[in-house]
Each structure stands twice: as C-alpha cells, then as structure tokens.
N, C-alpha and C. Protein backbone atom coordinates (compact mmCIF):
# COMPACT_ATOMS: atom_id res chain seq x y z
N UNK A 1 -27.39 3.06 -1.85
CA UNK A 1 -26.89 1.75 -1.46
C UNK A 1 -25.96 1.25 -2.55
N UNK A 2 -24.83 0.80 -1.96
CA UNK A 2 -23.56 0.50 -3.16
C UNK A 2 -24.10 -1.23 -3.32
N UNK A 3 -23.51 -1.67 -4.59
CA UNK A 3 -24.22 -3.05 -4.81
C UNK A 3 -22.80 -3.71 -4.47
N UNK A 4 -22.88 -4.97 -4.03
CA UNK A 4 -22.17 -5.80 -3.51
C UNK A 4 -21.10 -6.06 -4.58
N UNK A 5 -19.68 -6.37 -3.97
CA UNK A 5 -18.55 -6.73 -4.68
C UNK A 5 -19.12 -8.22 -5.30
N UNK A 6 -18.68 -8.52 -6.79
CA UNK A 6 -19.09 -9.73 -7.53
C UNK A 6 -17.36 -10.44 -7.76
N UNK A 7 -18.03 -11.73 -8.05
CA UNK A 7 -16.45 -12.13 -8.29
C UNK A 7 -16.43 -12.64 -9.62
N UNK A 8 -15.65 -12.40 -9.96
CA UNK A 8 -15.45 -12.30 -11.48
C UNK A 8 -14.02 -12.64 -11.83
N UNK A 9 -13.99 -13.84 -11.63
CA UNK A 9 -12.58 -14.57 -11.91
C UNK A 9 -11.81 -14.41 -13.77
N UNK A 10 -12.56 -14.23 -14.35
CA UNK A 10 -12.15 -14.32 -15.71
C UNK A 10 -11.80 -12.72 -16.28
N UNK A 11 -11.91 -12.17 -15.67
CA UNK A 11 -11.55 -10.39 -16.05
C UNK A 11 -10.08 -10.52 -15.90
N UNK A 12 -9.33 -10.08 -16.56
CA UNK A 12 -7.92 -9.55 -16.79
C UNK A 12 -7.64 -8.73 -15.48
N UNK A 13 -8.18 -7.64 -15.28
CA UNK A 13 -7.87 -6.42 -14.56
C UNK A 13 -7.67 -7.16 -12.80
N UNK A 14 -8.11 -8.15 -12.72
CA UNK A 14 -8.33 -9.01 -11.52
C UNK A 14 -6.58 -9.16 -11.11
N UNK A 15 -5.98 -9.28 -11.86
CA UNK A 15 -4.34 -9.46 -11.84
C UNK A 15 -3.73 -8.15 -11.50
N UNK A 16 -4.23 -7.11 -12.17
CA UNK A 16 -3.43 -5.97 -11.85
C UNK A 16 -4.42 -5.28 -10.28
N UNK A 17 -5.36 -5.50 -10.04
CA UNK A 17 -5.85 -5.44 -8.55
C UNK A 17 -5.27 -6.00 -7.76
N UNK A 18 -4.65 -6.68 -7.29
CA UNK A 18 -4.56 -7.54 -6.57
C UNK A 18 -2.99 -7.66 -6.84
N UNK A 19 -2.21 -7.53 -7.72
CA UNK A 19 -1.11 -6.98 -7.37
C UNK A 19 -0.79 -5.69 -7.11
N UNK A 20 -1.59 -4.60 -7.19
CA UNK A 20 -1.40 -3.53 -6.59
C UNK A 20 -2.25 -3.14 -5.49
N UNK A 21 -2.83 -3.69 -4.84
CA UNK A 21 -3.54 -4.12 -3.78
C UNK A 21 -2.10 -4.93 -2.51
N UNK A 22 -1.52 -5.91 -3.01
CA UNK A 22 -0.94 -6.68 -2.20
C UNK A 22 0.33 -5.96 -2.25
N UNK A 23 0.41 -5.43 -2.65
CA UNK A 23 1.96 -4.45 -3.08
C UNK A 23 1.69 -3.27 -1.84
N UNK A 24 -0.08 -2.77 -1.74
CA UNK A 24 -0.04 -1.39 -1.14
C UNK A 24 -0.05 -1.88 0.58
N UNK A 25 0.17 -3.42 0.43
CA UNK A 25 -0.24 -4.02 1.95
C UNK A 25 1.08 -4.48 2.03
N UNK A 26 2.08 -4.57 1.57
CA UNK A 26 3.36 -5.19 1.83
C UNK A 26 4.64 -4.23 1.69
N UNK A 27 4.25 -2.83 1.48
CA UNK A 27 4.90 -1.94 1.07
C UNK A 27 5.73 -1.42 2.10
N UNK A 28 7.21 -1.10 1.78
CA UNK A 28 8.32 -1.13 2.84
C UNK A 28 8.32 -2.41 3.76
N UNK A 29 8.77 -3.54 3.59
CA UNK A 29 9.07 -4.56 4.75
C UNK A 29 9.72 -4.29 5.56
N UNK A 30 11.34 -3.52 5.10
CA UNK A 30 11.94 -3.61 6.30
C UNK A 30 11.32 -2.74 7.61
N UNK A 31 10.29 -1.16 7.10
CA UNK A 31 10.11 -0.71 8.14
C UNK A 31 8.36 -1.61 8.48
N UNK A 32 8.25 -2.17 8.13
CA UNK A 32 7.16 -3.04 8.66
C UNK A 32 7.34 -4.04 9.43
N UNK A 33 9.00 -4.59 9.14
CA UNK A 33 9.81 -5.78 9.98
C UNK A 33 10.27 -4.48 11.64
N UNK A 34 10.61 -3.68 11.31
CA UNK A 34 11.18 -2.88 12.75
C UNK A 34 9.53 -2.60 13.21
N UNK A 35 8.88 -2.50 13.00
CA UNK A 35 7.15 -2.17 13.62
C UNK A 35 7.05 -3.25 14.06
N UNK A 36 6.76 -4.68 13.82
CA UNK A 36 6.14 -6.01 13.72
C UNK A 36 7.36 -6.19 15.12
N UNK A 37 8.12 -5.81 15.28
CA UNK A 37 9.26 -6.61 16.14
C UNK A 37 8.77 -5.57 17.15
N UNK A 38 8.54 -4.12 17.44
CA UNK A 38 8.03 -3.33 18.32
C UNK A 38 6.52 -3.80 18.78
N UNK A 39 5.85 -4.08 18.15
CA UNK A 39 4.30 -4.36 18.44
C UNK A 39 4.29 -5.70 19.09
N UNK A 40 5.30 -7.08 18.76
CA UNK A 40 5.51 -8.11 19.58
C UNK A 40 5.63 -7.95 21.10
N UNK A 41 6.61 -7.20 21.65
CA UNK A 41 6.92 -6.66 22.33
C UNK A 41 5.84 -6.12 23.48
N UNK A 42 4.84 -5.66 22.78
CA UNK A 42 3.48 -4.73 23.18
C UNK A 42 2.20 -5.97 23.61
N UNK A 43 2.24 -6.74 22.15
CA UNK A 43 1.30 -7.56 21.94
C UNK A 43 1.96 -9.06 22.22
N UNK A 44 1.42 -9.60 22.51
CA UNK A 44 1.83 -11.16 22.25
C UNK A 44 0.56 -12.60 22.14
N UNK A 45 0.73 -13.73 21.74
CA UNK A 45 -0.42 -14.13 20.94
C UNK A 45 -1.23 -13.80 19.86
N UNK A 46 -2.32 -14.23 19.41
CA UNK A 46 -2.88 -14.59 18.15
C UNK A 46 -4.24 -13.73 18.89
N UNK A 47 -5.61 -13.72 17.45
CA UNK A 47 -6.54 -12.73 18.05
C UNK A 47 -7.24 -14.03 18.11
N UNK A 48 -8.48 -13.71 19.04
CA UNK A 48 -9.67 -15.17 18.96
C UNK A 48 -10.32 -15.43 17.95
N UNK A 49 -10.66 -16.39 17.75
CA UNK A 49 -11.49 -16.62 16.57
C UNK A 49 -12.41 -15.60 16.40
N UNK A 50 -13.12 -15.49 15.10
CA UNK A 50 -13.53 -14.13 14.26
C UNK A 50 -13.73 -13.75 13.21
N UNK A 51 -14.63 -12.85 13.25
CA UNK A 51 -14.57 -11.99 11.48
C UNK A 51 -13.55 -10.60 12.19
N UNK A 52 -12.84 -10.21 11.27
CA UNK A 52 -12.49 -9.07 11.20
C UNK A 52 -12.05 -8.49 10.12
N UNK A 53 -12.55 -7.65 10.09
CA UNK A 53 -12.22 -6.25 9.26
C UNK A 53 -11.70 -4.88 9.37
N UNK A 54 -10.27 -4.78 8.32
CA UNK A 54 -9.38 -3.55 8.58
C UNK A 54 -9.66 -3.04 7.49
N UNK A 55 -9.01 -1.50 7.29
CA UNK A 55 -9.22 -0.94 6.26
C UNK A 55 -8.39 0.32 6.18
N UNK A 56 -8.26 0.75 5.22
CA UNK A 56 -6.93 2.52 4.76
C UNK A 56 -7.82 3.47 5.32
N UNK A 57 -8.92 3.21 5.63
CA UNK A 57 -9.83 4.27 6.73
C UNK A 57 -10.61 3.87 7.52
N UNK A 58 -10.79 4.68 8.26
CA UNK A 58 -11.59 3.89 9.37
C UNK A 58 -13.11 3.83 9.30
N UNK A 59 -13.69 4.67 7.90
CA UNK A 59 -14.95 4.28 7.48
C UNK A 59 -14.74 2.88 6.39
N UNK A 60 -16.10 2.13 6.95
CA UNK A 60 -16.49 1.19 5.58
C UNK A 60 -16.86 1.17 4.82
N UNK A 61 -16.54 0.74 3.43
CA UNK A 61 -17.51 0.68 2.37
C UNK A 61 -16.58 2.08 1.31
N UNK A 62 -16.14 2.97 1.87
CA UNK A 62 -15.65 3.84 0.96
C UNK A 62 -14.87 3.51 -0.29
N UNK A 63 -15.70 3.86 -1.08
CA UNK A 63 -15.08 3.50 -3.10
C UNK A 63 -13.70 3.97 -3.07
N UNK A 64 -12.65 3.25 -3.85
CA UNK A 64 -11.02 3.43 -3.76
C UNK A 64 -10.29 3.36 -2.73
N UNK A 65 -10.85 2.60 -1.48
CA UNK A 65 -9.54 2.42 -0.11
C UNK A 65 -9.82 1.18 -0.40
N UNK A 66 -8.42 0.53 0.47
CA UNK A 66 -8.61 -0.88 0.13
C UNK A 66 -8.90 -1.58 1.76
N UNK A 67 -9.49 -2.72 1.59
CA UNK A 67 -10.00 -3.69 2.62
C UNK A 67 -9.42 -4.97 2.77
N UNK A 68 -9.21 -5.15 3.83
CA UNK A 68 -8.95 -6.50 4.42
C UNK A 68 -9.70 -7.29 5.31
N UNK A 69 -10.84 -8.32 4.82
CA UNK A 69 -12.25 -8.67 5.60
C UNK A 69 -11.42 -9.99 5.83
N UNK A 70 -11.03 -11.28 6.89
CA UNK A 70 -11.01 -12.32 6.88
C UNK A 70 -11.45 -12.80 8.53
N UNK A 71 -11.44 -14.35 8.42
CA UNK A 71 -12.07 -15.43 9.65
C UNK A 71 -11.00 -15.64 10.33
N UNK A 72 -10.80 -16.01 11.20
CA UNK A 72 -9.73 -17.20 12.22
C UNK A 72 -10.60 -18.19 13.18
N UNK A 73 -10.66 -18.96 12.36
CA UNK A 73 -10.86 -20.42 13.02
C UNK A 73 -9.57 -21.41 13.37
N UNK A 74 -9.61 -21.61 14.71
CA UNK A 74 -9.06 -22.75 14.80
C UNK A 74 -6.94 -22.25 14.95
N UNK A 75 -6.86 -21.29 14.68
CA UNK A 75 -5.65 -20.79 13.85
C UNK A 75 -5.14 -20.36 12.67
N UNK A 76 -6.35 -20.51 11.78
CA UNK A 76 -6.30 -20.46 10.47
C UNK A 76 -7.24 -19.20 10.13
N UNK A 77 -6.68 -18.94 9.18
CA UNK A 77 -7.33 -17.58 8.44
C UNK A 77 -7.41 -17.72 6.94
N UNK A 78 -8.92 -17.09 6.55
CA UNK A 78 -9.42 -17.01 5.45
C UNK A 78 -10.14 -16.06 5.37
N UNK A 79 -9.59 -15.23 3.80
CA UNK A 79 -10.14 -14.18 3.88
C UNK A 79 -10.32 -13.09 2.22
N UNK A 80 -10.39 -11.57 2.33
CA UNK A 80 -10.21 -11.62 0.82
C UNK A 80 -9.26 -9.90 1.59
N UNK A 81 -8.63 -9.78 0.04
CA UNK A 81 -8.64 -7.96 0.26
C UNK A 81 -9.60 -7.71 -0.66
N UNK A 82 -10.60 -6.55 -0.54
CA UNK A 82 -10.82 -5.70 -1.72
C UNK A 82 -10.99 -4.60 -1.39
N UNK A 83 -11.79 -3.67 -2.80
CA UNK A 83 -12.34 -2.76 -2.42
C UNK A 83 -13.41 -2.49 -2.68
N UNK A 84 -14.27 -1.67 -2.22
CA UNK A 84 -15.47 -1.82 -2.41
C UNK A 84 -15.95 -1.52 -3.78
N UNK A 85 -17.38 -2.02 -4.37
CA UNK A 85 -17.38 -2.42 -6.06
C UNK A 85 -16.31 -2.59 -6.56
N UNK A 86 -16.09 -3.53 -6.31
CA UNK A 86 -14.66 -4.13 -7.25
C UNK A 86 -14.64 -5.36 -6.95
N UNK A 87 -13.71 -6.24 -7.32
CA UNK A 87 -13.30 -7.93 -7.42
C UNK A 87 -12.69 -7.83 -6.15
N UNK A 88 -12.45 -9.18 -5.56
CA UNK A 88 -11.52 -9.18 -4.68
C UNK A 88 -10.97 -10.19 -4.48
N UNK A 89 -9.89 -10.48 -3.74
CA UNK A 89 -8.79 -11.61 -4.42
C UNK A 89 -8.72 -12.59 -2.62
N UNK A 90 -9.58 -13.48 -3.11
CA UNK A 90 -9.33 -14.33 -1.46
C UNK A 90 -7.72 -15.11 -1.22
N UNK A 91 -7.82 -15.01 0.16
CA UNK A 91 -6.47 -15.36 0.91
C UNK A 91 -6.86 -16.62 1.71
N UNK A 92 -5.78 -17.49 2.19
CA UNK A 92 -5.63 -18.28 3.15
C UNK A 92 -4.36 -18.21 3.68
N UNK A 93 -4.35 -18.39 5.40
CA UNK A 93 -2.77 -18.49 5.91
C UNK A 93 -2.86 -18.64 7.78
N UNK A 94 -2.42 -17.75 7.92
CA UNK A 94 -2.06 -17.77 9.66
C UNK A 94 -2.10 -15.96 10.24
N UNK A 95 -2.25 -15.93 11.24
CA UNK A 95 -2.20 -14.91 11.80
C UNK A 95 -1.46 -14.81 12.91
N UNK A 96 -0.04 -13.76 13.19
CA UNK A 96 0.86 -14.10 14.59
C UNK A 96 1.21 -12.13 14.58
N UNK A 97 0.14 -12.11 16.20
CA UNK A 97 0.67 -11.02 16.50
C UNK A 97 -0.58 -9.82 15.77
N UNK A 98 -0.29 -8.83 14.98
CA UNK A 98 0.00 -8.20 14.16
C UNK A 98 0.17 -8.51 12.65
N UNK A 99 0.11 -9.66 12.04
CA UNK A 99 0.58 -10.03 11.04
C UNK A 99 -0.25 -11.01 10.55
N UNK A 100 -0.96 -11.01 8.78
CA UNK A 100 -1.03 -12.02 8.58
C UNK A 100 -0.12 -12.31 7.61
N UNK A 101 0.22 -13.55 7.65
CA UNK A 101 1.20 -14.25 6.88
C UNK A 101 0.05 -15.32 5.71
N UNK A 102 -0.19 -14.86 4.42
CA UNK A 102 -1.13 -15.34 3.98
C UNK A 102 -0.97 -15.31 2.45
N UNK A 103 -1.17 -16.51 1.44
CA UNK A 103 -1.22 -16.33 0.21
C UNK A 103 -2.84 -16.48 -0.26
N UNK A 104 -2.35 -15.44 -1.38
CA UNK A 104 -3.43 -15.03 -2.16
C UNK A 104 -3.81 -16.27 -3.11
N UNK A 105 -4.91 -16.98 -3.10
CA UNK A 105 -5.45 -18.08 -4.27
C UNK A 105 -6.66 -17.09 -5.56
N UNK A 106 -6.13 -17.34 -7.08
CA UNK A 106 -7.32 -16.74 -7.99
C UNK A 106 -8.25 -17.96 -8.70
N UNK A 107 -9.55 -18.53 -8.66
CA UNK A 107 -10.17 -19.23 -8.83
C UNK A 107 -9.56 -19.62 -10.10
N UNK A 108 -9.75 -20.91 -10.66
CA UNK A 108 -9.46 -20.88 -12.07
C UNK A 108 -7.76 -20.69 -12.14
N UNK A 109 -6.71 -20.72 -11.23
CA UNK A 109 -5.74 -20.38 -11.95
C UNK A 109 -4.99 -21.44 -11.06
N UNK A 110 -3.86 -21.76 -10.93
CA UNK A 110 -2.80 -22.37 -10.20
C UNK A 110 -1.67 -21.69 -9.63
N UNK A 111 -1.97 -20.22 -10.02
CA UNK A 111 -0.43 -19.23 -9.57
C UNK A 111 -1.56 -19.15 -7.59
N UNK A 112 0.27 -19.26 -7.02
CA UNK A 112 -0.55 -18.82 -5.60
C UNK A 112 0.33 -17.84 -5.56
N UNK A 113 0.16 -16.89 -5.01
CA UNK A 113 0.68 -15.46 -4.22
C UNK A 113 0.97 -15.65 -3.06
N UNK A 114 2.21 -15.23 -2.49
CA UNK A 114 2.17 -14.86 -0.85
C UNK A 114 2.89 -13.48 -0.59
N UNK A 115 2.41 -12.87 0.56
CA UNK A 115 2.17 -11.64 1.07
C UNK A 115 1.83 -11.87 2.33
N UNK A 116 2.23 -10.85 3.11
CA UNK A 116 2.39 -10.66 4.86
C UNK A 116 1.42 -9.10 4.80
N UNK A 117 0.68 -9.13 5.41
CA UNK A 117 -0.49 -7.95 5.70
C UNK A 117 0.11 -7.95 7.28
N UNK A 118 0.96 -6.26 7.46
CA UNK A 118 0.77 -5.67 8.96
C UNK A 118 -0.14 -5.02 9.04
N UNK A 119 -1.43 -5.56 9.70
CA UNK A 119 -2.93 -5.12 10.29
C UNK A 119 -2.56 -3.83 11.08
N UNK A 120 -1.36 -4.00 12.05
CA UNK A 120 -1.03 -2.68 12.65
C UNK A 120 -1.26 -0.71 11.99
N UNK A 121 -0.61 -0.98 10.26
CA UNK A 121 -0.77 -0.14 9.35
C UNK A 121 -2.23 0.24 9.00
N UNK A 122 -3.04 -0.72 9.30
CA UNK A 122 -4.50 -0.17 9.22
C UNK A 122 -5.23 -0.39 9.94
N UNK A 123 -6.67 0.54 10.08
CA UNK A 123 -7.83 0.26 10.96
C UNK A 123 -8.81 -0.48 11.14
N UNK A 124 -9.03 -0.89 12.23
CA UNK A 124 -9.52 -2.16 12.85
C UNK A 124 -11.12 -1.79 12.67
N UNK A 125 -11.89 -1.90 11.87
CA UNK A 125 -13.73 -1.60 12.11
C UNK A 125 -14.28 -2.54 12.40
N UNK A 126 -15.20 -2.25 13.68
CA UNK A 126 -15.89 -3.06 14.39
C UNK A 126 -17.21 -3.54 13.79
N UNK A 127 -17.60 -3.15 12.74
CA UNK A 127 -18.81 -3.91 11.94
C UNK A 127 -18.88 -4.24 11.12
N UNK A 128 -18.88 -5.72 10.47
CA UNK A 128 -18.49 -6.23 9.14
C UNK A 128 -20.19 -6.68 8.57
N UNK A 129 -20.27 -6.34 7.39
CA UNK A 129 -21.68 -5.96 6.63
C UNK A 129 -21.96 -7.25 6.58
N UNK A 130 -23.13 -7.92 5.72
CA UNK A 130 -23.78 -9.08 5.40
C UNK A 130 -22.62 -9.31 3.57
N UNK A 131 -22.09 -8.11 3.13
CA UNK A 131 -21.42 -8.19 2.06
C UNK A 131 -20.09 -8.59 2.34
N UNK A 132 -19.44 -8.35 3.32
CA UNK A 132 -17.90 -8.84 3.74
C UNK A 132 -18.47 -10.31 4.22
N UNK A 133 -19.47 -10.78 5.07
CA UNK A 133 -19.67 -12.07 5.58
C UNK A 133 -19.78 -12.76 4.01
N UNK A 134 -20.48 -12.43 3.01
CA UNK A 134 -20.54 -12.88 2.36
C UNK A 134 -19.02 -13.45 1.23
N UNK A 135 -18.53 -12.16 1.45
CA UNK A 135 -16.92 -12.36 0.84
C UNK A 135 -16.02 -13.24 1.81
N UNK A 136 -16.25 -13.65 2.80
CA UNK A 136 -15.48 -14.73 3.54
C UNK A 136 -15.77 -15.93 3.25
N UNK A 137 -17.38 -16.10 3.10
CA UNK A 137 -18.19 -17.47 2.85
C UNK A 137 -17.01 -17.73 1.56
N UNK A 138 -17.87 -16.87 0.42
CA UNK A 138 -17.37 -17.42 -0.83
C UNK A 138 -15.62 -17.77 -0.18
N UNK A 139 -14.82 -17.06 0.07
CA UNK A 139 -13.74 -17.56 0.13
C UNK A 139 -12.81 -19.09 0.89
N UNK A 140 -13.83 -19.08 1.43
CA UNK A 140 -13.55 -20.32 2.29
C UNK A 140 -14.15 -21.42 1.35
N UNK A 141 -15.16 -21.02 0.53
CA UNK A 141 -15.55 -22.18 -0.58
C UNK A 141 -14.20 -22.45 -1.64
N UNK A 142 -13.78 -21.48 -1.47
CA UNK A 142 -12.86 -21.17 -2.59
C UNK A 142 -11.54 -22.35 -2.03
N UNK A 143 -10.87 -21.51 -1.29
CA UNK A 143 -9.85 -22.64 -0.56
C UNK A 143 -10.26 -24.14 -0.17
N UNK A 144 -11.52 -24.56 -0.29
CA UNK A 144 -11.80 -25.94 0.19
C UNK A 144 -11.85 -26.58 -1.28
N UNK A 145 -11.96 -25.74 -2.30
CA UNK A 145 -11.80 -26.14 -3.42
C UNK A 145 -10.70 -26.48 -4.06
N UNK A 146 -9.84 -25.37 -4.15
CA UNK A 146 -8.47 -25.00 -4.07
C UNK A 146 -7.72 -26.47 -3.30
N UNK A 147 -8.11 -26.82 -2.41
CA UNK A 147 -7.61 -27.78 -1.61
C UNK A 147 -8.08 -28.86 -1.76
N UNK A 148 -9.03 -29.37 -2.40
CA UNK A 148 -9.02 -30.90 -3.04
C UNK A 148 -8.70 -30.83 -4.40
N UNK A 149 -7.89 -30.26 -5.01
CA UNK A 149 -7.48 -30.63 -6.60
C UNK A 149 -6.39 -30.99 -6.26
C-alpha cells in the first residue's frame, strides 16, 4: 500500500514539480489548439458536475506518471495535478469541451500560474481513491483561502 501524497508547501522542489508537470500538460499548443478545435466539433458542452480523474496511463496510482484529479461544481473546477508520493500543486478555473483552462495556486505564495490541460491527451479513470477525494478537499480549502486574502 503506497502512503498518501502529503502537502508540503515549504519544500523547494514543489516549484520545479509543478513546472515540469504543467509544462508536460501544456506541451505543443499549437498541435493541442488543431486537436481542441477537432474534438469541439465531436464534442460540445461542459462535463456534469464531478470528481474526475485523468492520467499518462490508464492505471492509477502508478509512481512517475503524472495525474490530473479535479471537481466541477456549478461550472467551476478545482483540482490538483500530481503524482503519486509526491506534492501536488492545486488548481482552480473552468472547464470547456476538452479543456481545462485553469491556474495553478501554491499555499503560502502569491505567484498564480496559468495553464490549459487538454484532458483529450490523457486517460479518463473511472475510480478516484479516498486519496485523490482527499486531494480535492484539501484543494478547495486551499482556493477558499486563497480567495479571502
């Protein structure tokens, strides 16, 4: 049994995760912009409210792929990337289509990140653990925080 991702806002290495994390999710736009404009086409609207979870494989939990666990309430999305045992860097934003359009918030800091995740590029797993529910909770604490300072 792998022990649950911790968050650990004060580690250095948290910066270079999470920019190479959001780099491996934003990588080539323009051919992600000619996909996103094909999949419109296919798809149209937003997904229903939800947990969902994608991932660089279509197993969960595997050490060194990276994850994308977030909610949609309402229209809104909150969420984190990580990987498993490791930190992970929560998001807030929107979801259209295929796409989230979402910046990255790091506890403790004031830099915000933004980044567009095409979900299309990765796999959709249909069972999100008590450890990803848990990485949404915290994150949604996070942004309600984030959002009264």
């Amino acid at each position: 049994m792998n022990p649950p991702a911790t968050v650990n806002w004060k580690k250095p290495k948290i910066t270079s995760f999470v920019v190479a994390t959001l780099a491996f999710f934003s990588f080539d736009l323009l051919a992600t912009d000619v996909l996103a404009q094909q999949s419109q086409s296919i798809q149209t609207g937003s997904k229903a409210d939800g947990s969902y979870l994608y991932g660089e494989t279509p197993q969960p939990n595997q050490v060194s792929k990276g994850y994308v666990v977030f909610q949609i309430q309402k229209g809104k999305v909150v969420g984190a990337i990580y990987s498993p045992n490791s930190e992970f860097s929560c998001f807030t934003g929107s979801q259209k289509n295929n796409t989230l359009d979402v910046k990255s918030v790091e506890a403790g800091e004031s830099k915000i990140g933004t980044s567009k995740i095409n979900l299309s590029r990765l796999h959709q797993i249909k069972s999100i653990s008590a450890n990803e529910q848990r990485i949404i909770s915290v994150c949604q604490q996070e942004t309600v925080a984030l959002n009264n300072r």
